[in-house]
C-alpha atoms as a PDB file:
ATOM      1  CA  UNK A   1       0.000   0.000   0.000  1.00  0.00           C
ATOM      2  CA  UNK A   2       1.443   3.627  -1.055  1.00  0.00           C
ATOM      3  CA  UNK A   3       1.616   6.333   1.395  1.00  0.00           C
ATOM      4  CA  UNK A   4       0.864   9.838   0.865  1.00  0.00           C
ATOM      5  CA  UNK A   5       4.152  11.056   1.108  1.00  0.00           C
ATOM      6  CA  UNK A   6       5.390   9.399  -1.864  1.00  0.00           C
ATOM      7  CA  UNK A   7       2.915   8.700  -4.433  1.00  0.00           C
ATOM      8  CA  UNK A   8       0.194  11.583  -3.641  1.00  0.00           C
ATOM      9  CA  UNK A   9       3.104  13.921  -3.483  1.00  0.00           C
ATOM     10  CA  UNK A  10       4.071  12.613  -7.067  1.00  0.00           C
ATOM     11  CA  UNK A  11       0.401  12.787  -8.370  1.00  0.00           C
ATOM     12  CA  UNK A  12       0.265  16.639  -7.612  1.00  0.00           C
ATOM     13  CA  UNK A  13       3.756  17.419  -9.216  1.00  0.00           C
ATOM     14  CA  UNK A  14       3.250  15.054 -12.313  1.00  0.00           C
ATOM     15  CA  UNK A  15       0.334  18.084 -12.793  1.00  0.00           C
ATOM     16  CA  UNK A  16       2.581  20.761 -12.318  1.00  0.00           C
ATOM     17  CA  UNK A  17       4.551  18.958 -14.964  1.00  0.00           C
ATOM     18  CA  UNK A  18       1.397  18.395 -17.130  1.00  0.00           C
ATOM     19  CA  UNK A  19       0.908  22.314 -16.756  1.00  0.00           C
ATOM     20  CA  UNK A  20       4.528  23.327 -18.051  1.00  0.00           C
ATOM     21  CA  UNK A  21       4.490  20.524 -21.044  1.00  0.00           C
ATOM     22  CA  UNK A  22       5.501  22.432 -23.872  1.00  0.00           C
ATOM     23  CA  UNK A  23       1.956  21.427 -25.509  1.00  0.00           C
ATOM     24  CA  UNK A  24      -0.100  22.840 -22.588  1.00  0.00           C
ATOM     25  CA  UNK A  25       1.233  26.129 -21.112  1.00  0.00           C
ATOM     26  CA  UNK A  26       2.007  28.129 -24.501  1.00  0.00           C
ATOM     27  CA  UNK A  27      -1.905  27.617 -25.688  1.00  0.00           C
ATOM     28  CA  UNK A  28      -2.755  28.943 -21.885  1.00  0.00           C
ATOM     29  CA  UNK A  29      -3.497  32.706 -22.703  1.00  0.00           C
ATOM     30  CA  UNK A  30      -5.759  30.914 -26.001  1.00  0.00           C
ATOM     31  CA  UNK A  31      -7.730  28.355 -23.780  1.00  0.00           C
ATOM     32  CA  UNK A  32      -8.543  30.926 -20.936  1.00  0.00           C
ATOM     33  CA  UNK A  33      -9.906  33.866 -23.746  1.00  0.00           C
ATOM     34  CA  UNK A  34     -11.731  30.812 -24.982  1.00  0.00           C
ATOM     35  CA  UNK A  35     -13.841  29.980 -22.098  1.00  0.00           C
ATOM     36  CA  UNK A  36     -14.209  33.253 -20.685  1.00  0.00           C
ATOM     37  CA  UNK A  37     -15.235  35.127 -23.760  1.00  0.00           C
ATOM     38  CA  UNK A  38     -12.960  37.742 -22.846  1.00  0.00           C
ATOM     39  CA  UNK A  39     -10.135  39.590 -24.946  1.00  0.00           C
ATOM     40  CA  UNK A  40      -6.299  39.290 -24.038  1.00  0.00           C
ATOM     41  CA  UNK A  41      -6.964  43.535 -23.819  1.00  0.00           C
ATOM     42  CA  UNK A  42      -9.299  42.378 -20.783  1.00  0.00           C
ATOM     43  CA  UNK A  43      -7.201  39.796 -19.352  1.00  0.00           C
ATOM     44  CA  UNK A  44      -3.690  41.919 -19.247  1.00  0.00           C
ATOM     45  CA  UNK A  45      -5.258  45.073 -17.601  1.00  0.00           C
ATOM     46  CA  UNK A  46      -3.490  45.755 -14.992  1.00  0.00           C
ATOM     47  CA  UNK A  47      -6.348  46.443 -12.388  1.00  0.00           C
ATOM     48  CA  UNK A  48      -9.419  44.420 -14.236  1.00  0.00           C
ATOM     49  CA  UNK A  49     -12.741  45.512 -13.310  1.00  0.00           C
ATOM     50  CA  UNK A  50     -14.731  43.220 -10.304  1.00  0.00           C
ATOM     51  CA  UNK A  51     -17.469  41.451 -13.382  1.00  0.00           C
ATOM     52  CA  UNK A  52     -13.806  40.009 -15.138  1.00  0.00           C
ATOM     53  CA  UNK A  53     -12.498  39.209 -12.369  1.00  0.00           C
ATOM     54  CA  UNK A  54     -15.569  37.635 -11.065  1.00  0.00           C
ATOM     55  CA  UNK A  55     -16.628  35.947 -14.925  1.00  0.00           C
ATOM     56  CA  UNK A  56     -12.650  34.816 -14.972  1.00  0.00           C
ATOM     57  CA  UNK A  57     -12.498  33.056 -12.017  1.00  0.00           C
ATOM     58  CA  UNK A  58     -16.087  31.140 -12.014  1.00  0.00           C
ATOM     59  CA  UNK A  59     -15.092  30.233 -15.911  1.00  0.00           C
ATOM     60  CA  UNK A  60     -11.343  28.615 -15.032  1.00  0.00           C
ATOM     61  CA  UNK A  61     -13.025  26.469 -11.996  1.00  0.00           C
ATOM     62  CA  UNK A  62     -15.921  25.054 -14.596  1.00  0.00           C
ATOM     63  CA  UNK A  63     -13.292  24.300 -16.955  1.00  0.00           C
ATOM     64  CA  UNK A  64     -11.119  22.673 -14.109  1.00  0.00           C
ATOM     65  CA  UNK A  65     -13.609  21.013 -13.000  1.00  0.00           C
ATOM     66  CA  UNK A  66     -14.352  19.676 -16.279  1.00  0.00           C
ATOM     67  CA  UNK A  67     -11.110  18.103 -16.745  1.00  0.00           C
ATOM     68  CA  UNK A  68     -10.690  16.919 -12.824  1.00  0.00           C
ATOM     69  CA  UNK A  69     -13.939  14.834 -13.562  1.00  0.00           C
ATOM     70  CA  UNK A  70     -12.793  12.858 -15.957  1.00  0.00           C
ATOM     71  CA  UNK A  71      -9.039  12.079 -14.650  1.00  0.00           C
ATOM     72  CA  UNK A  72     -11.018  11.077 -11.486  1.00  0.00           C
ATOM     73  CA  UNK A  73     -13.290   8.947 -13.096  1.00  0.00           C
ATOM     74  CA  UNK A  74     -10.122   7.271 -14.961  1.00  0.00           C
ATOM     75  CA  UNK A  75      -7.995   6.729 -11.972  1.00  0.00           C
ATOM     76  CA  UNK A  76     -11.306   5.419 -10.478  1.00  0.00           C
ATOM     77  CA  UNK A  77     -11.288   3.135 -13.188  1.00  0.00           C
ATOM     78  CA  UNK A  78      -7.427   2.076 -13.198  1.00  0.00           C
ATOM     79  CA  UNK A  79      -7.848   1.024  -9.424  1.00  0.00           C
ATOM     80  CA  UNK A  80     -10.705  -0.960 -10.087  1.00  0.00           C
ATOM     81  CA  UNK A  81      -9.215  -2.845 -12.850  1.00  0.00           C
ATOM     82  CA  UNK A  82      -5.717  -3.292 -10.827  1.00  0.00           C
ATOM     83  CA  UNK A  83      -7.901  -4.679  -8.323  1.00  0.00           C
ATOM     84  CA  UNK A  84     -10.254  -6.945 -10.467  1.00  0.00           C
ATOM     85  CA  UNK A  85      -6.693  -8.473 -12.330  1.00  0.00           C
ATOM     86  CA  UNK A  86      -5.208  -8.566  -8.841  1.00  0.00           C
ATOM     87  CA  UNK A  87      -4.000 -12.484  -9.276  1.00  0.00           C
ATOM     88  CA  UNK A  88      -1.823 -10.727 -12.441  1.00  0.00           C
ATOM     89  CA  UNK A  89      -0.468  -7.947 -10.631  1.00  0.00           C
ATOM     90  CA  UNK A  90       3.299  -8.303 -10.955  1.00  0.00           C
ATOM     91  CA  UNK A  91       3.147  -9.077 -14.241  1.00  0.00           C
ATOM     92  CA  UNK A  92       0.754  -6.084 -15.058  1.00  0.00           C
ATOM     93  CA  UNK A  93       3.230  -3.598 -13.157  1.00  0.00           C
ATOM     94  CA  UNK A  94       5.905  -4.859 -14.704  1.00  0.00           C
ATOM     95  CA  UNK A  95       4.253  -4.491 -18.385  1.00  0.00           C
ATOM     96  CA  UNK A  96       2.879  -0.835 -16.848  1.00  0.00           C
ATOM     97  CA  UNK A  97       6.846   0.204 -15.711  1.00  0.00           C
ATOM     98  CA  UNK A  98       8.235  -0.709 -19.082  1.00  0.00           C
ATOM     99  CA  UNK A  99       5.605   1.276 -20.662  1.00  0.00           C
ATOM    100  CA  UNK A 100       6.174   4.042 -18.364  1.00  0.00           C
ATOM    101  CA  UNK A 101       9.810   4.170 -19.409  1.00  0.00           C
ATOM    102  CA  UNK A 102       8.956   4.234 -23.177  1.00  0.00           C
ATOM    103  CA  UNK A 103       7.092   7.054 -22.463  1.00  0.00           C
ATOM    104  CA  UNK A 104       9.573   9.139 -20.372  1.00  0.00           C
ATOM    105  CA  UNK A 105      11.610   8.433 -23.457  1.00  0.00           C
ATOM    106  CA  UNK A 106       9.939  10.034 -26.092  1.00  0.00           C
ATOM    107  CA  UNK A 107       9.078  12.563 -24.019  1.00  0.00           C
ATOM    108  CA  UNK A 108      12.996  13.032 -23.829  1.00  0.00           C
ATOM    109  CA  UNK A 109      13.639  12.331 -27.475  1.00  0.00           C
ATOM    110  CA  UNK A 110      15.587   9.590 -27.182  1.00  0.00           C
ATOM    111  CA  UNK A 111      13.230   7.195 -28.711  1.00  0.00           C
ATOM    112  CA  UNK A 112      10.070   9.251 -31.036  1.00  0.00           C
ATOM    113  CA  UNK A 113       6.795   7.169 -30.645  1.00  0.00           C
ATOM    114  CA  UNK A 114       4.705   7.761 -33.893  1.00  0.00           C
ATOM    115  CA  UNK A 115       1.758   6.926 -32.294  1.00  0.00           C
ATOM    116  CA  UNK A 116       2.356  10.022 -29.763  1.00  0.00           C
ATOM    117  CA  UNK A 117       3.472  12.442 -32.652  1.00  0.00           C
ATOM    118  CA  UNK A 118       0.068  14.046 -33.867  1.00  0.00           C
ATOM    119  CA  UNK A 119      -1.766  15.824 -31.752  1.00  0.00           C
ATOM    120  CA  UNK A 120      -5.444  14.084 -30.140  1.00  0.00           C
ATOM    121  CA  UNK A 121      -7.085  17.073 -28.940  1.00  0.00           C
ATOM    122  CA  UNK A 122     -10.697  17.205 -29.036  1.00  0.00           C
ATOM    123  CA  UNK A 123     -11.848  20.925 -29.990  1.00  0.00           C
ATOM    124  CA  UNK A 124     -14.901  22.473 -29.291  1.00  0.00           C
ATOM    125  CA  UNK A 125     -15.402  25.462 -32.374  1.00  0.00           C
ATOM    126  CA  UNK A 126     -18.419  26.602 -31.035  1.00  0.00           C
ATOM    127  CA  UNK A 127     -18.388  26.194 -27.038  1.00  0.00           C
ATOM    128  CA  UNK A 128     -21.752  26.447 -25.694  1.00  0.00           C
ATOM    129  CA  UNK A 129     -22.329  29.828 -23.801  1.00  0.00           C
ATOM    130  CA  UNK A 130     -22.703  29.995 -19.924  1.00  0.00           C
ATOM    131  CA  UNK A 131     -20.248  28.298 -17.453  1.00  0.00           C
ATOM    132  CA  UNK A 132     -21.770  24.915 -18.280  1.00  0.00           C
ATOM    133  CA  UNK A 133     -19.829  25.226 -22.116  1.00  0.00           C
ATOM    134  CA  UNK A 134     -16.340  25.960 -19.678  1.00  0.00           C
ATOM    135  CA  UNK A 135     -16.804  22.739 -18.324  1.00  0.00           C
ATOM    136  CA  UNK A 136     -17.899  20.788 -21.682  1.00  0.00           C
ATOM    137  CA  UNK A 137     -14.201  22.376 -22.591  1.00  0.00           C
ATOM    138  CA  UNK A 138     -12.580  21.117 -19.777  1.00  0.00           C
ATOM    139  CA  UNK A 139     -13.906  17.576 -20.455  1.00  0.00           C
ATOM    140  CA  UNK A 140     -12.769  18.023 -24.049  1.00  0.00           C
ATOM    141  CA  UNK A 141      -9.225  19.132 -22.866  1.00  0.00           C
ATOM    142  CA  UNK A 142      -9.082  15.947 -20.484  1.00  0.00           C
ATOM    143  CA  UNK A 143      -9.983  13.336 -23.304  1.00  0.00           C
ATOM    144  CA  UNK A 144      -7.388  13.888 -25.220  1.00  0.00           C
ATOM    145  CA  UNK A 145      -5.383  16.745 -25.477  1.00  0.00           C
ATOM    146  CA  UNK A 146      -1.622  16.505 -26.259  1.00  0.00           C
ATOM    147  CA  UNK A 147       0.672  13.737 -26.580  1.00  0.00           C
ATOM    148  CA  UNK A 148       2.398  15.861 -24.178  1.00  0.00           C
ATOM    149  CA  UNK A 149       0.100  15.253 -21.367  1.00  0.00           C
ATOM    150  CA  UNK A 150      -0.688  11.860 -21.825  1.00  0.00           C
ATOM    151  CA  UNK A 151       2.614   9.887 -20.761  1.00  0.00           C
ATOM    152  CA  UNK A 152       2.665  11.989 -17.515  1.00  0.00           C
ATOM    153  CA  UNK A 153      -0.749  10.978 -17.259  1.00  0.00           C
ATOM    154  CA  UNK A 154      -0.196   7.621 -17.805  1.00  0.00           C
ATOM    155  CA  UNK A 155       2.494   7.442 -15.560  1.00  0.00           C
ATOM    156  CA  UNK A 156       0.005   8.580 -12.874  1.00  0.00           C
ATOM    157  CA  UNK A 157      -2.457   5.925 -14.174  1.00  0.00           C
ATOM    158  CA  UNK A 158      -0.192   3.636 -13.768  1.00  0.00           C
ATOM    159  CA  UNK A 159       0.381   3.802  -9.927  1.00  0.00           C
ATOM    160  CA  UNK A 160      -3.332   4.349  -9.147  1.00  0.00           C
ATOM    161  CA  UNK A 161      -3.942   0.478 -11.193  1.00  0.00           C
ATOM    162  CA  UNK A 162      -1.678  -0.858  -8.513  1.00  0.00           C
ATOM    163  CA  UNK A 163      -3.369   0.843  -5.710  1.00  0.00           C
ATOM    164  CA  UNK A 164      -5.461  -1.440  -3.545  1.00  0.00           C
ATOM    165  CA  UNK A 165      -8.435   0.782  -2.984  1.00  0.00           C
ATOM    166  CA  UNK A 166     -11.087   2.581  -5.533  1.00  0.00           C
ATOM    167  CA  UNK A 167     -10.810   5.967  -3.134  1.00  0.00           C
ATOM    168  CA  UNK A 168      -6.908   5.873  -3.425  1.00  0.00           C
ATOM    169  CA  UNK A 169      -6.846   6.136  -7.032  1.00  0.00           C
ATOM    170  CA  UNK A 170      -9.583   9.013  -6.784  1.00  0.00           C
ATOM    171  CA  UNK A 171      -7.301  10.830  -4.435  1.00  0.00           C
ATOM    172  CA  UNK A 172      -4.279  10.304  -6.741  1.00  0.00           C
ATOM    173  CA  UNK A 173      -5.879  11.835  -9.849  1.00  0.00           C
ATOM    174  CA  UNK A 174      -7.719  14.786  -7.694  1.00  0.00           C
ATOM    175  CA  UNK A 175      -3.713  15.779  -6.370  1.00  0.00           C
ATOM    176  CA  UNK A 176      -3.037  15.181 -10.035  1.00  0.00           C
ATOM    177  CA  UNK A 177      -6.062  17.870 -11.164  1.00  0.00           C
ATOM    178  CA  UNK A 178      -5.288  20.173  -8.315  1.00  0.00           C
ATOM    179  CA  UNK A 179      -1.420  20.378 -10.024  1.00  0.00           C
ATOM    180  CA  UNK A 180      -2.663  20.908 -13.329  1.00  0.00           C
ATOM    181  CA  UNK A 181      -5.597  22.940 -12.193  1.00  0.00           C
ATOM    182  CA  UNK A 182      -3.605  25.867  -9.739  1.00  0.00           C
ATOM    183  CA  UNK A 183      -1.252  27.521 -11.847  1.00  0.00           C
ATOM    184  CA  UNK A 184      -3.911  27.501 -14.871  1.00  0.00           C
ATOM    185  CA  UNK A 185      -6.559  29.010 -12.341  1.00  0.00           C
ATOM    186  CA  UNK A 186      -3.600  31.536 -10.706  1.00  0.00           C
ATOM    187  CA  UNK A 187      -2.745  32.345 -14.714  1.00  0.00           C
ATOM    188  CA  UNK A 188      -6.432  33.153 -15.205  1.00  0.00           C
ATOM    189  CA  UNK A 189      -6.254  36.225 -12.806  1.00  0.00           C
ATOM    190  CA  UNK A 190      -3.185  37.148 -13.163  1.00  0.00           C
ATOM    191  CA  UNK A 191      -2.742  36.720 -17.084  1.00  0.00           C
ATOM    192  CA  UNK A 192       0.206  39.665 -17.074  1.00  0.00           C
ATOM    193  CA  UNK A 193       2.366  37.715 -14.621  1.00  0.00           C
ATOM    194  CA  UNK A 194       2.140  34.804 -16.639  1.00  0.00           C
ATOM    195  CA  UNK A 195       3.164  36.411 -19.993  1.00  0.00           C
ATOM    196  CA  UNK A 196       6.005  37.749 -18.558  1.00  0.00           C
ATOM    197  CA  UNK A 197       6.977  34.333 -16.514  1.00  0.00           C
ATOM    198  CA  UNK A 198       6.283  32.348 -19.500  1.00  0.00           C
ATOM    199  CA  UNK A 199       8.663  34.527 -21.557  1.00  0.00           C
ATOM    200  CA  UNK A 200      10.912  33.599 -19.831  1.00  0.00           C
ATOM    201  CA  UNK A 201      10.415  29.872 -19.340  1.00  0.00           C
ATOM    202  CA  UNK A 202      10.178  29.224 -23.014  1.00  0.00           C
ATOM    203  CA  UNK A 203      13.703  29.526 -23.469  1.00  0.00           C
ATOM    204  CA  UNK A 204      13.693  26.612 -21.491  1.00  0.00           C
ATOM    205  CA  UNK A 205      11.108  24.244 -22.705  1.00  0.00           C
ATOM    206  CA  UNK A 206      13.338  21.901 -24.228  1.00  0.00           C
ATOM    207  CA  UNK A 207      15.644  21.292 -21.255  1.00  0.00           C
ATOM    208  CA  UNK A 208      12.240  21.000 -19.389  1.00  0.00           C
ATOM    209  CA  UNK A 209      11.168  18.325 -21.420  1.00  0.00           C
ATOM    210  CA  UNK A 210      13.819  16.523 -21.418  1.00  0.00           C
ATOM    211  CA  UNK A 211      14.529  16.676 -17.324  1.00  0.00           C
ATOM    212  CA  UNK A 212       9.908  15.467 -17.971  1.00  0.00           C
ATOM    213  CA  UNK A 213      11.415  12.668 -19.752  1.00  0.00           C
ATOM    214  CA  UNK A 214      13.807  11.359 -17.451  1.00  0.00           C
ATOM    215  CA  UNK A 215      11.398  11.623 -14.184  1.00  0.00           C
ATOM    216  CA  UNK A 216       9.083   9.344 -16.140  1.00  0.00           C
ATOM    217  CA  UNK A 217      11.853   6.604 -16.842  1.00  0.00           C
ATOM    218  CA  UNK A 218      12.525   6.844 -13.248  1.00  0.00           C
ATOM    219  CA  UNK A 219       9.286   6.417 -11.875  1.00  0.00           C
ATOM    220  CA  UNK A 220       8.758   3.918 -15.000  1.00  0.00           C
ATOM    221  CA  UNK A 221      11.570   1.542 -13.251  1.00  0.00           C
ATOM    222  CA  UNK A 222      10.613   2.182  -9.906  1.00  0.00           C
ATOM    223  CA  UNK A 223       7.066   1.053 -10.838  1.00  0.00           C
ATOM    224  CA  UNK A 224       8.732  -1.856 -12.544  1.00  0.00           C
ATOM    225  CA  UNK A 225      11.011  -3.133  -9.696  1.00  0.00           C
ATOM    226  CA  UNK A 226       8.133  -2.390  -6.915  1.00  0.00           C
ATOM    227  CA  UNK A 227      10.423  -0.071  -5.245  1.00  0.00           C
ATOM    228  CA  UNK A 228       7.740   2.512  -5.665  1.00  0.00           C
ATOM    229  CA  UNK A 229       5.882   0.452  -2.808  1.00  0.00           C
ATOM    230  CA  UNK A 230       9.133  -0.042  -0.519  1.00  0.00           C
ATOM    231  CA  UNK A 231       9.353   3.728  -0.936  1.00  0.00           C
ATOM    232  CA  UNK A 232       5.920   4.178   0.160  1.00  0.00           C
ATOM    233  CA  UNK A 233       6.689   2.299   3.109  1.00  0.00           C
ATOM    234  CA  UNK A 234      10.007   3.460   4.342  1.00  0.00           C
ATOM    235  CA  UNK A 235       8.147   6.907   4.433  1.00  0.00           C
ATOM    236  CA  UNK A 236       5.316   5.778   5.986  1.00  0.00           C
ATOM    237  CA  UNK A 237       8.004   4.398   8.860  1.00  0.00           C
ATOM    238  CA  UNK A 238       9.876   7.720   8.949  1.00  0.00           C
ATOM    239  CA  UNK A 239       6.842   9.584   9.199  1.00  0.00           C
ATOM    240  CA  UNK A 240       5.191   7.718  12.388  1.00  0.00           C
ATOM    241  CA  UNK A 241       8.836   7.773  13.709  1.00  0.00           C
ATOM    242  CA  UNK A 242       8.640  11.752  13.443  1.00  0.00           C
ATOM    243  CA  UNK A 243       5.131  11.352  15.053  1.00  0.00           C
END
């Protein structure tokens, strides 16, 4: 059994990770216009009026929760399935690590995955007014939107098929939503900052990716040699002991 320490910690970065993918945070400023109807002249005012504030914020938590619905219902899905094929498990984590691995490398570029070349977004041309059409976006955004998002997601997937409970691999997905979900809600009302912070990152992106690609292959192997679970419960130990 995982404790929180190790892999719920790891669910919420993975997000942050999902947030700074190369695929995801440059369409940011785009997706948040989008949903909220409102121009980047609006957004990047420096003292916005209280109704953009107010239409900005209840827009980005529709659309948040859009997306956090259907990574809980998947991780919901992942622990059931871990736990129906239970009598298989070492052989499925070991199949689920490898995979993991493959991932973190063509997130790196070391070895290009055709399949994960083209983009599988979803897109919604004419989103359906009110806050209900934010969070038909956000569902959009969650069934498919990058190859950039998905082996992160995966990787998080992959840990919440060999958790042992239904509500653990809820949890895991919810920390993963919350880390995907902050910085895009904190962009939302604060779109200036982010234009000037992203700037700056995208310099970066590459290095980021590939520093994306090698947590995966290390999580991939840890998954694979169960020392993800010995992990868990070394920290679990510590933690009482600090107690």
């Amino acid at each position: 059994m995982h404790s929180p320490e190790v892999t719920y910690l790891g669910a919420f970065v993975a997000g942050l990770l999902s947030f700074l993918s190369p695929c995801v945070l440059p369409l940011i400023p785009s997706y948040i216009t989008y949903i909220t109807g409102l121009s980047f002249a609006d957004l990047q005012d420096q003292h916005p009026s209280h109704l953009i504030r107010r239409k900005t914020l209840i827009h980005s938590v529709a659309f948040i929760l859009g997306f956090t619905t259907v990574f809980v219902l998947l991780g919901a899905s992942a622990t059931y399935l871990g736990s129906f094929l239970h009598t298989h498990a070492a052989l499925i984590r070991k199949i689920g690590g490898i995979l993991v691995v493959l991932l973190g490398a063509h997130v790196a570029g070391l070895l290009p995955i055709r399949l994960l070349l083209g983009e599988k977004r979803i897109s919604i041309r004419n989103r359906p007014a009110g806050f209900a059409g934010s969070f038909l976006v956000g569902i959009a955004f969650a069934t498919g939107w990058t190859p950039c998002i998905g082996p992160i997601l995966a990787a998080i997937l992959m840990v919440a098929a060999t958790e042992e409970k239904v509500y653990q691999g809820i949890l895991l997905l919810l920390l993963y939503s919350l880390g995907l979900g902050i910085p895009f809600f904190l962009s939302s009302l604060a779109m200036n900052q982010f234009l000037d912070v992203f700037n700056r990152f995208k310099r970066h992106i590459r290095t980021f990716e590939i520093i994306t690609g090698i947590f995966l292959m290390i999580i991939g192997i840890l998954i694979y040699s169960n020392w993800l679970s010995r992990l868990s419960g070394y920290a679990t130990i510590l933690y009482k002991g600090l107690e």
